[in-house]
Protein backbone atom coordinates (compact mmCIF):
# COMPACT_ATOMS: atom_id res chain seq x y z
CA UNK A 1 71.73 36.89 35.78
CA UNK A 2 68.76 35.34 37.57
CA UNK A 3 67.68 33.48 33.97
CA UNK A 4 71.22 32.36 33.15
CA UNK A 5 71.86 30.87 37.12
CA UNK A 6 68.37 29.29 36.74
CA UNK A 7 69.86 27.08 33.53
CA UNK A 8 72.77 26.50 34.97
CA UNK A 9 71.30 24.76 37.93
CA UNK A 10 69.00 22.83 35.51
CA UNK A 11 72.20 21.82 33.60
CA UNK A 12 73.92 21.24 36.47
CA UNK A 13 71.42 18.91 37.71
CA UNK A 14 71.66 16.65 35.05
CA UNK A 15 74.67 16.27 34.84
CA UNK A 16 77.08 17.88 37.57
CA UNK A 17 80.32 19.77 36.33
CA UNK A 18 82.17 18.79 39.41
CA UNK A 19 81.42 15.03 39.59
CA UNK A 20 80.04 14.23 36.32
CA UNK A 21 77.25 12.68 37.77
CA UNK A 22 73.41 13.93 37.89
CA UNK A 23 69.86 12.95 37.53
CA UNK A 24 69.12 9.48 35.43
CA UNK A 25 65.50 9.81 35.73
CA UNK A 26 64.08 11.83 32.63
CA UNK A 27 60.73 12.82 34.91
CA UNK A 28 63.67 14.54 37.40
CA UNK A 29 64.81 17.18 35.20
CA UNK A 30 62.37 16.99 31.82
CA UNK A 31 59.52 19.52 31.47
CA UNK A 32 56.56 21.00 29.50
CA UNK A 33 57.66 24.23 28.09
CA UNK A 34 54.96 26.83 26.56
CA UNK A 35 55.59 28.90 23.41
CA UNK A 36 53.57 31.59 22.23
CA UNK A 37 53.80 33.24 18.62
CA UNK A 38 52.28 36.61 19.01
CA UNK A 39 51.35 38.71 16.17
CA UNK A 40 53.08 42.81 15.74
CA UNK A 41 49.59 43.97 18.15
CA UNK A 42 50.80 41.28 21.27
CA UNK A 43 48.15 39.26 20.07
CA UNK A 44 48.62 35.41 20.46
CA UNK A 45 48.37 33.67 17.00
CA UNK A 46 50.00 30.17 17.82
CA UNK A 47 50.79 28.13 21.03
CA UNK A 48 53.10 25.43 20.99
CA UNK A 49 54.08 22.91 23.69
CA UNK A 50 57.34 21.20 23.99
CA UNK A 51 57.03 18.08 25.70
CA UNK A 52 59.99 16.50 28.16
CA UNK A 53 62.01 19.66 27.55
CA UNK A 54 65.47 20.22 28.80
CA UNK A 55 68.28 22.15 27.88
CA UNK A 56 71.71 20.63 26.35
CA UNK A 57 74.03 24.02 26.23
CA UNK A 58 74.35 27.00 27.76
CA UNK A 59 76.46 30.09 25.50
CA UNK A 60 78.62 32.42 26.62
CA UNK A 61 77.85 36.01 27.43
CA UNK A 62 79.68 38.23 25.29
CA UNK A 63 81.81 40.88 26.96
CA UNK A 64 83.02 44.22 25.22
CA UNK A 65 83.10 47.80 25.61
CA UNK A 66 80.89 48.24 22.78
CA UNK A 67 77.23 49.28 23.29
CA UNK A 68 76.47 50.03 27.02
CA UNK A 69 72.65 50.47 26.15
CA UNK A 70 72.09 46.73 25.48
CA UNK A 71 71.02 43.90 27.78
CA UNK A 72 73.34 40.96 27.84
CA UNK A 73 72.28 37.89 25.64
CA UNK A 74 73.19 34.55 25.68
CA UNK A 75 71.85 31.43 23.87
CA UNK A 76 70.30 28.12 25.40
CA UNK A 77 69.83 24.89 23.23
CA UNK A 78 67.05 22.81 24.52
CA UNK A 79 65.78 19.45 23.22
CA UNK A 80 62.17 17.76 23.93
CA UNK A 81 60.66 14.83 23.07
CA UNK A 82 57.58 16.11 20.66
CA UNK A 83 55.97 19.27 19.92
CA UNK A 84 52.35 20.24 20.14
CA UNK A 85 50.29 22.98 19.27
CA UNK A 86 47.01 24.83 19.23
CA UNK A 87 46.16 23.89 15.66
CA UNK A 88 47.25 20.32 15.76
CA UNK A 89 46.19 18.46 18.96
């Protein structure tokens, strides 16, 4: 759960669930984020940077008794301002 609480606090920060306030300043909570395609072998074979990233919803983690040999998942929608990569810049 240390991934999930780490977006949460990001979220949280931005805008605050109890007061429905947050940070105004994009520079406050916006980041560079770092993508890596890697090929079947591990091998990187396309980087991509996200510029002023930040993430806009957090999904639920789905409960059941079904498979107990599975992690749990849960999605995370982020938005950035533009998109570079290794090929293009």
């Amino acid at each position: 759960m240390r991934v999930r609480n780490a977006m949460e606090r990001w979220q949280n920060g931005i805008n605050n669930m109890s007061d429905n306030e947050g940070l105004t300043n994009p520079i406050d909570y916006q980041v560079d984020a770092f993508v890596d395609q890697l090929d079947r072998n591990g091998n990187n074979i396309k980087s991509y940077t996200l510029r002023g990233c930040f993430p806009t919803s957090i999904g639920a983690v789905d409960l059941s008794y079904a498979p107990t040999d599975t992690i749990q998942t849960f999605g995370v929608t982020f938005r950035f301002q533009f998109m570079e990569s290794n090929t293009t810049t």
